[in-house]
Protein backbone atom coordinates (compact mmCIF):
# COMPACT_ATOMS: atom_id res chain seq x y z
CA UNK A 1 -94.73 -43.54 -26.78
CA UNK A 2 -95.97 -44.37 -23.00
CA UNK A 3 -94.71 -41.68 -20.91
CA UNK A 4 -96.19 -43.42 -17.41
CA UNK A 5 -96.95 -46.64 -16.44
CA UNK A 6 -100.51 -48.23 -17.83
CA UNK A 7 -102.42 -50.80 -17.70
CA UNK A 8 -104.32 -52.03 -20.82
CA UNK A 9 -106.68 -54.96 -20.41
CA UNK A 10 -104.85 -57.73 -18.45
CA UNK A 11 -101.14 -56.22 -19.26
CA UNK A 12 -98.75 -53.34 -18.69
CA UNK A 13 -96.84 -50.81 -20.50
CA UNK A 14 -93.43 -49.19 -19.16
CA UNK A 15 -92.35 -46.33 -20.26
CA UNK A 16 -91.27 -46.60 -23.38
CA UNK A 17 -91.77 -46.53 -27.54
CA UNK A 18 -94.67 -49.83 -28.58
CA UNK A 19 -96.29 -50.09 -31.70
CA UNK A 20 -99.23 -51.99 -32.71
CA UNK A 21 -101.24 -54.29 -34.93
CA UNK A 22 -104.72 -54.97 -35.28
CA UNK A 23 -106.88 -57.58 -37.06
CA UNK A 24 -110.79 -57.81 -37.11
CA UNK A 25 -111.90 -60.63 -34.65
CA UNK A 26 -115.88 -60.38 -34.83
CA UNK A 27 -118.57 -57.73 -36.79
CA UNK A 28 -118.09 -55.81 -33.44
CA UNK A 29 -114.57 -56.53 -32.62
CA UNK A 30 -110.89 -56.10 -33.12
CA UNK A 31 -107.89 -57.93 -31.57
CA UNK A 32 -104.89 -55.21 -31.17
CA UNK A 33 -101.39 -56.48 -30.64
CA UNK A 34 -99.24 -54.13 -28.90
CA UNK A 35 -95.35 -54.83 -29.40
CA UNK A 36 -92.07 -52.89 -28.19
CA UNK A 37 -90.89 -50.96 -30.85
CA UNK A 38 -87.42 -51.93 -30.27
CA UNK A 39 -87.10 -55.60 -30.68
CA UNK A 40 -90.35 -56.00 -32.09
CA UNK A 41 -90.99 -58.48 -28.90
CA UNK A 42 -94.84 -59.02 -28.62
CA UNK A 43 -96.21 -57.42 -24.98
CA UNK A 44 -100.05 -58.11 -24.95
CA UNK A 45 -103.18 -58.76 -26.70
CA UNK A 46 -106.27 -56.62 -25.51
CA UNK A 47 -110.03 -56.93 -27.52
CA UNK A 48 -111.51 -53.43 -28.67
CA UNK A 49 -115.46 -52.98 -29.04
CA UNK A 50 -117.11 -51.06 -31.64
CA UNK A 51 -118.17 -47.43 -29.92
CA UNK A 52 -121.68 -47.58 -29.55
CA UNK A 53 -121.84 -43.98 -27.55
CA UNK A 54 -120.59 -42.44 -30.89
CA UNK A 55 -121.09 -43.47 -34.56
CA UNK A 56 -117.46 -41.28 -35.02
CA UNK A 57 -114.77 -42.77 -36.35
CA UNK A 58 -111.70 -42.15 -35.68
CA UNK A 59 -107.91 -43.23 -37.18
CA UNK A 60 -106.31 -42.53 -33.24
CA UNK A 61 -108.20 -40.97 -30.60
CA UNK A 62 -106.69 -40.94 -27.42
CA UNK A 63 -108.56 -39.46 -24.58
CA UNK A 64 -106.80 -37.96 -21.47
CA UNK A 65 -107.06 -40.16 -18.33
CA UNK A 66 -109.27 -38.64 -16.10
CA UNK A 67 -109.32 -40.36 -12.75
CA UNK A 68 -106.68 -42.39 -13.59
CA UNK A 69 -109.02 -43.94 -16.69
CA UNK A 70 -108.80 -43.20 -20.21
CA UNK A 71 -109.73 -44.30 -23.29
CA UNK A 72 -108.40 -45.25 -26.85
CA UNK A 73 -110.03 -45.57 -30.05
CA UNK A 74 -108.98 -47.01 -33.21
CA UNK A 75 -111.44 -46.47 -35.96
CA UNK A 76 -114.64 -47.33 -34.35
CA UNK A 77 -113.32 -49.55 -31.53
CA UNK A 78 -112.35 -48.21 -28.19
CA UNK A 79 -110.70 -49.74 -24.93
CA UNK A 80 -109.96 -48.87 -21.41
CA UNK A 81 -106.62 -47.86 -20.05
CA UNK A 82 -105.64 -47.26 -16.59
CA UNK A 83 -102.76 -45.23 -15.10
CA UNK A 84 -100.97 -47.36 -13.19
């Protein structure tokens, strides 16, 4: 559930409910598929890194945006977000 606008990678998320799908894309790399919930209509593709600050994995971390950035990790891959 997105509460505010934000931006993840080159796409944004409304308020609203989204799920999302993920498939390995390299050794170091995942490829997560965010769709609205709703309809089930695709929204954006954004590429996740494996966490090399932290060998922690975790199923959903979300960390608070702080400066308007956040991050999310899925696992061991994390991405950016911005407030937008």
């Amino acid at each position: 559930i997105v509460q505010v606008p934000m931006q993840v990678g080159d796409f944004s998320l409304e308020p609203g409910e989204y799920v999302f799908g993920y498939k390995r894309k390299t050794p170091d790399s995942i490829t997560l598929t965010f769709y609205r919930a709703s309809s089930g209509d695709q929204v954006g593709e954004v590429e996740a890194f494996r966490n090399k600050k932290s060998s922690m994995v975790r199923t959903l971390l979300i960390q608070p945006a702080a400066g308007g950035k956040g991050t999310i990790q899925i696992g061991r891959f994390i991405f950016d977000y911005r407030l937008a």
